[in-house]
PDB file of N, CA and C in Angstrom:
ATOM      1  N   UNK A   1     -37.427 -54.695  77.348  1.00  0.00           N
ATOM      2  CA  UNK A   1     -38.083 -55.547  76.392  1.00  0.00           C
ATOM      3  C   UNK A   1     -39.585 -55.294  76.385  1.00  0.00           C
ATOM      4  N   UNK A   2     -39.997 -55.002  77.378  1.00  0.00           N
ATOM      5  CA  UNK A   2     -41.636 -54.970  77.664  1.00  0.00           C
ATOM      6  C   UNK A   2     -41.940 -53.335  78.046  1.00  0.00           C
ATOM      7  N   UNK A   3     -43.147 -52.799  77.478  1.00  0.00           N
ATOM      8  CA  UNK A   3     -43.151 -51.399  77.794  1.00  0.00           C
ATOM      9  C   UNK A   3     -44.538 -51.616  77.692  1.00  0.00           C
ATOM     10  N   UNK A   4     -45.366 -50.644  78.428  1.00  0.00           N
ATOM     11  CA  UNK A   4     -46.573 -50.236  78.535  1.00  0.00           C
ATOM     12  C   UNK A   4     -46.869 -48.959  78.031  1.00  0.00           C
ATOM     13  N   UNK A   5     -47.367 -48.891  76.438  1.00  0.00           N
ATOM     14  CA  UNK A   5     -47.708 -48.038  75.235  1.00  0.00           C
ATOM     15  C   UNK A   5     -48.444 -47.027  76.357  1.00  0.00           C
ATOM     16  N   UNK A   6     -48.664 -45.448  75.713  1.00  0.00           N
ATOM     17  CA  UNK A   6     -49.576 -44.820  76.156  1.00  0.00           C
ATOM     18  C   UNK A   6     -50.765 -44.340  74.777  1.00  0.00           C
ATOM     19  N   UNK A   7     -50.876 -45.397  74.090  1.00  0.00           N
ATOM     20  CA  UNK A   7     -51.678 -45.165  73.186  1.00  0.00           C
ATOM     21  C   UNK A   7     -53.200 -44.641  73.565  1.00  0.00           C
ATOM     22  N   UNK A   8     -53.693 -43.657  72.877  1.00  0.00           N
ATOM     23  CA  UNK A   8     -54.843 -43.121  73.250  1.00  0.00           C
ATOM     24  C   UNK A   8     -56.301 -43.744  72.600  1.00  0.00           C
ATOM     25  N   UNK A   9     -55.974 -44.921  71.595  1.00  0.00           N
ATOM     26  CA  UNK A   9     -56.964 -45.449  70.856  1.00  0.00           C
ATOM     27  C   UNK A   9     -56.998 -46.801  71.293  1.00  0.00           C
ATOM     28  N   UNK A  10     -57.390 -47.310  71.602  1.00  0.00           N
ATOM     29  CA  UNK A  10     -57.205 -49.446  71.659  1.00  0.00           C
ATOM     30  C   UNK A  10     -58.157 -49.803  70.899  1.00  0.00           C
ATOM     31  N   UNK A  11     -57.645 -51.053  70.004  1.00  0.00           N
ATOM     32  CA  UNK A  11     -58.254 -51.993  69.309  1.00  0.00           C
ATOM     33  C   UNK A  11     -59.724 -52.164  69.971  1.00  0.00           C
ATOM     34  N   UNK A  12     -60.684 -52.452  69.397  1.00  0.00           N
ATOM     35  CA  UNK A  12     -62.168 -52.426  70.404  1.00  0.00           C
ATOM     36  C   UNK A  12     -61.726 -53.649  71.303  1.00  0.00           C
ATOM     37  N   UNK A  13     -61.923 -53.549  72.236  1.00  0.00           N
ATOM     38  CA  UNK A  13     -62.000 -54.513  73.683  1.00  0.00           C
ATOM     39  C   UNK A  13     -60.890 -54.832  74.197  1.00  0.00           C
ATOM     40  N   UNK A  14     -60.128 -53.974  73.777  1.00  0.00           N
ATOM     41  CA  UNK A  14     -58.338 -53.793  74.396  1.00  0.00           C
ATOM     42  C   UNK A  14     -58.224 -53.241  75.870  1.00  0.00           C
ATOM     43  N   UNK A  15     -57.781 -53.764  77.086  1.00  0.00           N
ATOM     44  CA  UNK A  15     -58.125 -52.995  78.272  1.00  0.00           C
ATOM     45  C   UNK A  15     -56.277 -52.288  78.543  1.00  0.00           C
ATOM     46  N   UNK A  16     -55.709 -53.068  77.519  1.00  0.00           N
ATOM     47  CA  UNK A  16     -53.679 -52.362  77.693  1.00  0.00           C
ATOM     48  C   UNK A  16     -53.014 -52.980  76.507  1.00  0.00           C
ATOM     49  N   UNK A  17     -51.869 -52.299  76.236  1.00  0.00           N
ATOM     50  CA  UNK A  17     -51.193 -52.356  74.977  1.00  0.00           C
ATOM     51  C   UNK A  17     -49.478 -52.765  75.493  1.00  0.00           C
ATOM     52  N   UNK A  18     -49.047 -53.674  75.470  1.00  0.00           N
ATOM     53  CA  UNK A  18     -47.663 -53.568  75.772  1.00  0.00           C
ATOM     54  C   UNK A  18     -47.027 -54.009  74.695  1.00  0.00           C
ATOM     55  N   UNK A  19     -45.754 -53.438  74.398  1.00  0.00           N
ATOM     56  CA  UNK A  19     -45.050 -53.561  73.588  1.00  0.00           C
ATOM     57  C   UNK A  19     -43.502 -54.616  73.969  1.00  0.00           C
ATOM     58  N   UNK A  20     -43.604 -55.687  73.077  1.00  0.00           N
ATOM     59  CA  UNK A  20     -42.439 -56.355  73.337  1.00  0.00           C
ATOM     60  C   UNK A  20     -41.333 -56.778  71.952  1.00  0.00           C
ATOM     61  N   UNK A  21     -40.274 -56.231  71.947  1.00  0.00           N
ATOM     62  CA  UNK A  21     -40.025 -56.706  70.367  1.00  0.00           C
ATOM     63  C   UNK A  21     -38.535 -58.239  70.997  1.00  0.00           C
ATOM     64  N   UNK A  22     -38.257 -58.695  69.816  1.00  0.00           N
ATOM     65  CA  UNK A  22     -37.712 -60.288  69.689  1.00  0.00           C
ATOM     66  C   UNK A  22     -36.684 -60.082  68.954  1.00  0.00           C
ATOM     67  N   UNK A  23     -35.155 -61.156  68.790  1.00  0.00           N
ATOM     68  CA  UNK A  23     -34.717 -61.140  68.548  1.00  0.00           C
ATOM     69  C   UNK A  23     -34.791 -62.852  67.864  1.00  0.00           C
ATOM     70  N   UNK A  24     -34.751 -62.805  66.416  1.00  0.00           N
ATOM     71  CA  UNK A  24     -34.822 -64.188  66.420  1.00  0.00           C
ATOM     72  C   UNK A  24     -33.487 -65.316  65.196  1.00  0.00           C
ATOM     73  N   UNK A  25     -33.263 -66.236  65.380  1.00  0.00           N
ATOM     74  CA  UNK A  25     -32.157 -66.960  64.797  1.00  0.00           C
ATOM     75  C   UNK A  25     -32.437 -68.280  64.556  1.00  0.00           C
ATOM     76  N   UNK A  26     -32.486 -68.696  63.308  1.00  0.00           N
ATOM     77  CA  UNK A  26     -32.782 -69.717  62.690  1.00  0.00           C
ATOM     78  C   UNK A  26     -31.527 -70.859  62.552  1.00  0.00           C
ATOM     79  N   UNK A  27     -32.075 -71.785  63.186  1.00  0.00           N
ATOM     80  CA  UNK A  27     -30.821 -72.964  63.838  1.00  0.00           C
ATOM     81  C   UNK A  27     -30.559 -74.216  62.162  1.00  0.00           C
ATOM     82  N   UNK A  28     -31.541 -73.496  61.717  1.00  0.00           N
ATOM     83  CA  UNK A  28     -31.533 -74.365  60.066  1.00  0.00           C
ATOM     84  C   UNK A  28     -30.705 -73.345  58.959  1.00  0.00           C
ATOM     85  N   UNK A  29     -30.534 -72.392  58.990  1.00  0.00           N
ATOM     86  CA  UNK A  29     -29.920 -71.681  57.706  1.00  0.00           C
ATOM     87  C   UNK A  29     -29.152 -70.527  58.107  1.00  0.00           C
ATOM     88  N   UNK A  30     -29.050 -70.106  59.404  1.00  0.00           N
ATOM     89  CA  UNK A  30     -28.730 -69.064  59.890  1.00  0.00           C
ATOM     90  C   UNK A  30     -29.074 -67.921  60.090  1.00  0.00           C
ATOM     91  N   UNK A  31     -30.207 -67.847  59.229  1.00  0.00           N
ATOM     92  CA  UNK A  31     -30.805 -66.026  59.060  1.00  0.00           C
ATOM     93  C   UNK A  31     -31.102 -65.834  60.399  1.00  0.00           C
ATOM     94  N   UNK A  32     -31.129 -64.124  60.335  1.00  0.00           N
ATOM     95  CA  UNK A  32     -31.802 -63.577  61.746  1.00  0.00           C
ATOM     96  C   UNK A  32     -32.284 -62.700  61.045  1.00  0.00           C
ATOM     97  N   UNK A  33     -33.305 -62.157  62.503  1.00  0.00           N
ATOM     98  CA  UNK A  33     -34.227 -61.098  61.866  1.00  0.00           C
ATOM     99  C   UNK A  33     -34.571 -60.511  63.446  1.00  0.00           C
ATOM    100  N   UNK A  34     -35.456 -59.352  63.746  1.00  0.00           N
ATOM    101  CA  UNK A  34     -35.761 -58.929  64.548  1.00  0.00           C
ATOM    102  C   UNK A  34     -37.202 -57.820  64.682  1.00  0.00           C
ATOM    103  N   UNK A  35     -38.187 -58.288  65.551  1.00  0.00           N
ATOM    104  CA  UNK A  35     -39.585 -57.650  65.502  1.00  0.00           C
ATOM    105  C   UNK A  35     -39.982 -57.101  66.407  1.00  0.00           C
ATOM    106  N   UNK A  36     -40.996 -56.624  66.190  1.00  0.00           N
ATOM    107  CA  UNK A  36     -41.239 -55.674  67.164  1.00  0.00           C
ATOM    108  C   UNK A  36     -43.314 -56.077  67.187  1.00  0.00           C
ATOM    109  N   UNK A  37     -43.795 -56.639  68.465  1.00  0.00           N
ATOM    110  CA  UNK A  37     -45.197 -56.513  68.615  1.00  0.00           C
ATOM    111  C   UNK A  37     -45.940 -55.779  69.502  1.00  0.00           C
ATOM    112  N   UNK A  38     -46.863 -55.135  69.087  1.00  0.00           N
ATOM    113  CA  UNK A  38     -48.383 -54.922  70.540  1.00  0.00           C
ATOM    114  C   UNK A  38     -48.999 -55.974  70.770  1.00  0.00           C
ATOM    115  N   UNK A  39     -49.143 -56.071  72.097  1.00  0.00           N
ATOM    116  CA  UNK A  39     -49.813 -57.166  72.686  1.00  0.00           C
ATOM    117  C   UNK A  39     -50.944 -56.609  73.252  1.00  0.00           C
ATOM    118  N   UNK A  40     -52.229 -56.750  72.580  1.00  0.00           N
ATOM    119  CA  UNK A  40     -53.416 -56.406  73.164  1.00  0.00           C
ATOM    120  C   UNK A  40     -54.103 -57.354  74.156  1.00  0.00           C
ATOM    121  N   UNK A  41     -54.200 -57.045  75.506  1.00  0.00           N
ATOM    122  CA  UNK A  41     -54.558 -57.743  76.352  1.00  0.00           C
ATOM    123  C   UNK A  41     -56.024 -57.629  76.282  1.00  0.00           C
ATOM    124  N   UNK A  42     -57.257 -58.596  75.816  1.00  0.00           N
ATOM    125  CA  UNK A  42     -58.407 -58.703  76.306  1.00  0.00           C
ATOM    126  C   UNK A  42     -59.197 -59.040  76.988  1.00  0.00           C
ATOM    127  N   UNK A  43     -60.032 -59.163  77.251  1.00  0.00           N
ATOM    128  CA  UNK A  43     -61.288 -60.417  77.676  1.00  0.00           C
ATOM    129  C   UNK A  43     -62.155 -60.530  77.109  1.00  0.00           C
ATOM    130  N   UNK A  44     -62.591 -62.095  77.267  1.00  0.00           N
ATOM    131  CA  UNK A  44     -63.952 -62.244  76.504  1.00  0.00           C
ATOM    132  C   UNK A  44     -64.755 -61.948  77.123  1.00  0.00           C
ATOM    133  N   UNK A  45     -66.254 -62.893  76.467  1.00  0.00           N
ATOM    134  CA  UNK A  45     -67.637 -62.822  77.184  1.00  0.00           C
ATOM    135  C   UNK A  45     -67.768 -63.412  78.383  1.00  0.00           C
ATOM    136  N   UNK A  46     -67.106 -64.624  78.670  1.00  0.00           N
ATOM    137  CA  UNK A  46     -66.776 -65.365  79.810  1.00  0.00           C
ATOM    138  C   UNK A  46     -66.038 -64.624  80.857  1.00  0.00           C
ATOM    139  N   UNK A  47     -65.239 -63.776  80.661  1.00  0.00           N
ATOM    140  CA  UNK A  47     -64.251 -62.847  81.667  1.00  0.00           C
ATOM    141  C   UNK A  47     -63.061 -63.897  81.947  1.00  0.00           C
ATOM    142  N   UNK A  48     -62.888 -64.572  80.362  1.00  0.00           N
ATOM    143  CA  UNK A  48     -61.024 -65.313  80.283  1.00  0.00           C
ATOM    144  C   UNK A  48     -60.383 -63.765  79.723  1.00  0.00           C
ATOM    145  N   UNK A  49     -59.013 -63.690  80.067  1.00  0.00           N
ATOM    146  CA  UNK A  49     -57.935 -62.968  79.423  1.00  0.00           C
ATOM    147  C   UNK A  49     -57.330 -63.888  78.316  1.00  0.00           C
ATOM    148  N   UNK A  50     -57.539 -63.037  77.346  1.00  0.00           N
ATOM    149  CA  UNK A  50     -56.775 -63.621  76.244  1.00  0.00           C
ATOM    150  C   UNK A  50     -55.907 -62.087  75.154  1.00  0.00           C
ATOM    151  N   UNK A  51     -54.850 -62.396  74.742  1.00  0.00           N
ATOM    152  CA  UNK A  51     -54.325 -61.674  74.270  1.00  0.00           C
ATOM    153  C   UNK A  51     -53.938 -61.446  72.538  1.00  0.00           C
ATOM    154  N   UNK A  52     -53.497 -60.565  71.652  1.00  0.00           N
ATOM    155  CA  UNK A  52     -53.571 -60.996  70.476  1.00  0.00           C
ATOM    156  C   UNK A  52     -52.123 -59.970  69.983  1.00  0.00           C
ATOM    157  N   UNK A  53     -51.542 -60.715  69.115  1.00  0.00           N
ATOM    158  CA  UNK A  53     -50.052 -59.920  68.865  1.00  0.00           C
ATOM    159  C   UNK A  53     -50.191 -59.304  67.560  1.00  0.00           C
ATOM    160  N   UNK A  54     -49.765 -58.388  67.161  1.00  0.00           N
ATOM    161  CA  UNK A  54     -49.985 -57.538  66.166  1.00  0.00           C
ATOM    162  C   UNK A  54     -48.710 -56.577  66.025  1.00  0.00           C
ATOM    163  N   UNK A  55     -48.264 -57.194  64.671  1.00  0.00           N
ATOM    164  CA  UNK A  55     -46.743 -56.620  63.805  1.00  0.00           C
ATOM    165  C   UNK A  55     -47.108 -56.365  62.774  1.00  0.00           C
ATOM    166  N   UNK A  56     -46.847 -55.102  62.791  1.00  0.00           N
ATOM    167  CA  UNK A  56     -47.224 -53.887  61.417  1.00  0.00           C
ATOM    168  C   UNK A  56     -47.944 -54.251  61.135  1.00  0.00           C
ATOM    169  N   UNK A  57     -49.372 -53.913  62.330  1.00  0.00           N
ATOM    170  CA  UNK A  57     -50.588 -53.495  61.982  1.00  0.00           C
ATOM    171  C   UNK A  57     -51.369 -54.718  61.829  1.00  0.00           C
ATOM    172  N   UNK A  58     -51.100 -55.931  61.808  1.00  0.00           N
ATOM    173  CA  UNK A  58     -51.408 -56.981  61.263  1.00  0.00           C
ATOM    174  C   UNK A  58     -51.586 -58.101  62.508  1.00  0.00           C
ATOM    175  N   UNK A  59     -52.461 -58.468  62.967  1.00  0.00           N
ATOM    176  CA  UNK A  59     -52.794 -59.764  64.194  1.00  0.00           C
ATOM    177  C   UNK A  59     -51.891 -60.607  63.277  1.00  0.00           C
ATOM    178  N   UNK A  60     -51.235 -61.288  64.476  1.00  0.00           N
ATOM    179  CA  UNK A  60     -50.344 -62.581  63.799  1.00  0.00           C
ATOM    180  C   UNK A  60     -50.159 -63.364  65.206  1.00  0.00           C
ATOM    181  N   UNK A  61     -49.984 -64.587  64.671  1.00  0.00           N
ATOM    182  CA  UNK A  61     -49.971 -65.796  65.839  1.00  0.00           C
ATOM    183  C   UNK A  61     -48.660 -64.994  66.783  1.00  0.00           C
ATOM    184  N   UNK A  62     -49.271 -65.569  68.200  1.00  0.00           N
ATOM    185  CA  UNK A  62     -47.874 -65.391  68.765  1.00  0.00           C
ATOM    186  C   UNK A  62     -46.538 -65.884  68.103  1.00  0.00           C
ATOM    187  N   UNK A  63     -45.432 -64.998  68.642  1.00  0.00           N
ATOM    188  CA  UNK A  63     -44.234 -65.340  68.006  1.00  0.00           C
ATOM    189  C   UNK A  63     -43.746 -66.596  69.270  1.00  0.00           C
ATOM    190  N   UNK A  64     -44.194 -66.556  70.343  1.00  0.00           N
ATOM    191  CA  UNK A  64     -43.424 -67.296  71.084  1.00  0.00           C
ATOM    192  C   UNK A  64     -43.449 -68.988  70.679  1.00  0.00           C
ATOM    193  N   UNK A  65     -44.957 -69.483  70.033  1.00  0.00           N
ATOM    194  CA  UNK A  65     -45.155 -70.744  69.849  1.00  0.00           C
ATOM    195  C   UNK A  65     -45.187 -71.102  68.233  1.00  0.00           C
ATOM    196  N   UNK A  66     -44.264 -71.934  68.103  1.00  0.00           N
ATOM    197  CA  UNK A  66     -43.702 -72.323  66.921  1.00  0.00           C
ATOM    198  C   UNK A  66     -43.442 -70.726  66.081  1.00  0.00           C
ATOM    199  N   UNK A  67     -42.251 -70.673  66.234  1.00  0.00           N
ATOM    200  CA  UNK A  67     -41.859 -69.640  65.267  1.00  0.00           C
ATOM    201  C   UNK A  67     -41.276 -69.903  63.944  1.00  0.00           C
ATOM    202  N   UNK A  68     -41.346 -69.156  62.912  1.00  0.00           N
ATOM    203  CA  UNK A  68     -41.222 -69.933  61.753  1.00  0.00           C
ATOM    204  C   UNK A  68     -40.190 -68.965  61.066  1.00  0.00           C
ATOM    205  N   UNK A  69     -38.814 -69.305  60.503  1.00  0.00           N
ATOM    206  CA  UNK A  69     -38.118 -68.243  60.032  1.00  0.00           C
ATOM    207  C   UNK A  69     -38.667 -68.052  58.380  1.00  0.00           C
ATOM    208  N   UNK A  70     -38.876 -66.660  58.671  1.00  0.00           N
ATOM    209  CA  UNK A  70     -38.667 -65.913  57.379  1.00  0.00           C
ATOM    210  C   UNK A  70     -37.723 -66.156  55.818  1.00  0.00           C
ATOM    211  N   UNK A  71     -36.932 -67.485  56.231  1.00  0.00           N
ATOM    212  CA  UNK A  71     -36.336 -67.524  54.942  1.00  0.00           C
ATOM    213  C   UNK A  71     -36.237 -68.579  54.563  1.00  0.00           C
ATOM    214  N   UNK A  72     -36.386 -69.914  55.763  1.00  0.00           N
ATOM    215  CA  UNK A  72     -36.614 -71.169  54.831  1.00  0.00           C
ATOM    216  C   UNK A  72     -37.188 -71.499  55.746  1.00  0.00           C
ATOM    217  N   UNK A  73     -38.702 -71.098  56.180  1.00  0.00           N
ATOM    218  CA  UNK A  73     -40.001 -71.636  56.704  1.00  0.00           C
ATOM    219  C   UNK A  73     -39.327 -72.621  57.571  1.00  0.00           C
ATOM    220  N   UNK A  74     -38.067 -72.969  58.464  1.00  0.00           N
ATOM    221  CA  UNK A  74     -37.838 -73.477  59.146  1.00  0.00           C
ATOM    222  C   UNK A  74     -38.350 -73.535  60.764  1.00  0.00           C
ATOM    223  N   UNK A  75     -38.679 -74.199  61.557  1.00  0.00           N
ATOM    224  CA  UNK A  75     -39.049 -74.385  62.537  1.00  0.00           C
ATOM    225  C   UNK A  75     -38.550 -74.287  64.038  1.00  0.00           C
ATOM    226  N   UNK A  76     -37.135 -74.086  63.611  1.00  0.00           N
ATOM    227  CA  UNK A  76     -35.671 -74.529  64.654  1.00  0.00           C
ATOM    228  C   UNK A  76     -35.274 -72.852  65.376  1.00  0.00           C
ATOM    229  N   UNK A  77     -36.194 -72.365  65.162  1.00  0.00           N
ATOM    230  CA  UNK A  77     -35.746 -70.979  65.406  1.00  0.00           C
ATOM    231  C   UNK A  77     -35.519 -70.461  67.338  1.00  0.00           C
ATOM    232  N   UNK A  78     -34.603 -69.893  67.309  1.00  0.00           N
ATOM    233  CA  UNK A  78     -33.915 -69.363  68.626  1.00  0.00           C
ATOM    234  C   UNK A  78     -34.655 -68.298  68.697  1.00  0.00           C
ATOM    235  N   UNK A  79     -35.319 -67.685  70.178  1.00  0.00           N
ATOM    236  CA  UNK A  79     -35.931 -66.454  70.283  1.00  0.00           C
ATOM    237  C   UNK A  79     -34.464 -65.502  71.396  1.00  0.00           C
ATOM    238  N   UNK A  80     -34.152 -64.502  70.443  1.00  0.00           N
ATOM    239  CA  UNK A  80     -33.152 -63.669  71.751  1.00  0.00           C
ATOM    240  C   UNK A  80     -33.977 -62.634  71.825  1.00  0.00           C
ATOM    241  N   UNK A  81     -33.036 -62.263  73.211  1.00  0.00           N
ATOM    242  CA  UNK A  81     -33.264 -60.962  73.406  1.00  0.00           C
ATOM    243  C   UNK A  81     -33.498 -59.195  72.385  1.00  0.00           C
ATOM    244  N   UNK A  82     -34.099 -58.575  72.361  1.00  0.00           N
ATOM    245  CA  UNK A  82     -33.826 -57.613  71.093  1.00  0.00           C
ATOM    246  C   UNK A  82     -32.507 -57.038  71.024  1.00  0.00           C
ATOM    247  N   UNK A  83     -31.613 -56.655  70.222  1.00  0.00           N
ATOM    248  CA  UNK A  83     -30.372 -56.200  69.618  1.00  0.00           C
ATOM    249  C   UNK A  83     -29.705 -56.908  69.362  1.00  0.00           C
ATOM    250  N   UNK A  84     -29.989 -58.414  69.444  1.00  0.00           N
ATOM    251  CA  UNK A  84     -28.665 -59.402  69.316  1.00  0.00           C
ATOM    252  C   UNK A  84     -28.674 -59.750  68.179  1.00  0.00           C
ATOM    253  N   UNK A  85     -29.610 -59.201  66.981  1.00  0.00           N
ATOM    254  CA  UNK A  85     -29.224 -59.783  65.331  1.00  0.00           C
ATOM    255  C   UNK A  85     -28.437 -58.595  64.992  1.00  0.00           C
ATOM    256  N   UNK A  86     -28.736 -57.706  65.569  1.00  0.00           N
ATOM    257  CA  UNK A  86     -28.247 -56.254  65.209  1.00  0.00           C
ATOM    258  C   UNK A  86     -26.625 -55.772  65.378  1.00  0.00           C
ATOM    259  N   UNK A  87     -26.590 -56.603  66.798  1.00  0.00           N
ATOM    260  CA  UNK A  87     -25.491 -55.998  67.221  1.00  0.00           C
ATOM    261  C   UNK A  87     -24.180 -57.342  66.485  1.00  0.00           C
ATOM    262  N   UNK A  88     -24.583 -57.993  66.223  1.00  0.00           N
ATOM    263  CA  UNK A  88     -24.003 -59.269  65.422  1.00  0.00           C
ATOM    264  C   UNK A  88     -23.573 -59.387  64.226  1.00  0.00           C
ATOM    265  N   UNK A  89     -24.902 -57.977  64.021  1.00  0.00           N
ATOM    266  CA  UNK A  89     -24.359 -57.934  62.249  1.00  0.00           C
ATOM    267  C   UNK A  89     -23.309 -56.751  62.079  1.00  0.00           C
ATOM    268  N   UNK A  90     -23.122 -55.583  63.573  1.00  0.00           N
ATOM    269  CA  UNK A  90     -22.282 -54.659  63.546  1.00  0.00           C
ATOM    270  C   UNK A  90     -21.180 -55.422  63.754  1.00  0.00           C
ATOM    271  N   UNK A  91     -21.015 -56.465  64.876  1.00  0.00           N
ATOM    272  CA  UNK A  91     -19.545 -56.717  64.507  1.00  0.00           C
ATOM    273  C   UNK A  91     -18.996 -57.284  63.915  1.00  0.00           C
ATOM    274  N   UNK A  92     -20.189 -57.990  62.820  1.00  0.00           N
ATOM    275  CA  UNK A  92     -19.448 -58.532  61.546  1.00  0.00           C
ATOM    276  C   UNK A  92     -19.210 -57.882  60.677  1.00  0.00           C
ATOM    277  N   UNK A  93     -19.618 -56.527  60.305  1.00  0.00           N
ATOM    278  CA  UNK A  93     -19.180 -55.326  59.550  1.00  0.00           C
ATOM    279  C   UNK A  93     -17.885 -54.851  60.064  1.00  0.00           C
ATOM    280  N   UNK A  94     -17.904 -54.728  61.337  1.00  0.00           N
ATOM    281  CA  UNK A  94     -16.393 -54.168  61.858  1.00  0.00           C
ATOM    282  C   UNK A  94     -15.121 -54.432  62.347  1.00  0.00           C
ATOM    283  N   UNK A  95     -15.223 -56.349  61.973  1.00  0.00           N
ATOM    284  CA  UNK A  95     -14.464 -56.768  62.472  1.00  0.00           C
ATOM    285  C   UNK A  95     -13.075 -57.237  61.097  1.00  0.00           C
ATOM    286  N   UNK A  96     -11.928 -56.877  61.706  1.00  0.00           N
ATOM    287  CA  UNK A  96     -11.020 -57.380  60.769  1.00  0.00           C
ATOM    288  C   UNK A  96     -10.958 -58.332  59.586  1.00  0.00           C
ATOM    289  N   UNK A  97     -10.478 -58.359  58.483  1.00  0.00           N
ATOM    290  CA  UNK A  97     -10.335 -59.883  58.309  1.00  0.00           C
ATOM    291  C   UNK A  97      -9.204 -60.367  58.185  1.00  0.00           C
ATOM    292  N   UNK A  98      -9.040 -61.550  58.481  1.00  0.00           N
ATOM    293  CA  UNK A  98      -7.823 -62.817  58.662  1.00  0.00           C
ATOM    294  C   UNK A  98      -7.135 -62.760  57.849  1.00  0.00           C
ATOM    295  N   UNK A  99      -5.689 -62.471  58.364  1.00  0.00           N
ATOM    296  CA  UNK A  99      -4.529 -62.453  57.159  1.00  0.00           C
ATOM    297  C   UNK A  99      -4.869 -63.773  56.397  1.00  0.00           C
TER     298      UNK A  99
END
């Protein structure tokens, strides 16, 4: 789930780049979806660590606090592990159907 990028560029004041992507499921409508972020670890002027998440290219609030689904701005959302929208939607493609 967590990897340490060997990117050769960092965001200005980036001291590491880890990569974590999400698996996520909306407890209001059902959709799932699944992402993928860099987590730029910084510091400020003070010498706090603070970090900033960035999906396709784009700073965006952490996904961990209040996550919001993608299809009816719902709030109720489940965070999984990565492959579990994926592998959910393979075995609903491959699974029989009911006489």
């Amino acid at each position: 789930m967590t990897e340490i990028t060997g990117r050769a560029a960092l965001r200005a004041g980036a001291s590491a780049v880890v990569e974590e992507s999400y698996a996520f499921a909306c407890m209001r409508c059902g959709y799932g979806w699944e992402q993928s972020y860099e987590i730029e670890h910084h510091t400020d002027a003070d010498g706090h660590a603070f970090v900033l998440y960035v999906a396709d290219g784009r700073v965006v609030p952490s996904p961990l606090n209040r996550p919001t689904c993608r299809n009816c701005d719902g709030h109720v959302v489940r965070i999984l592990r990565p492959g579990r929208v994926a592998s959910a939607r393979k075995a609903e493609l491959t699974s029989a159907p009911l006489p």
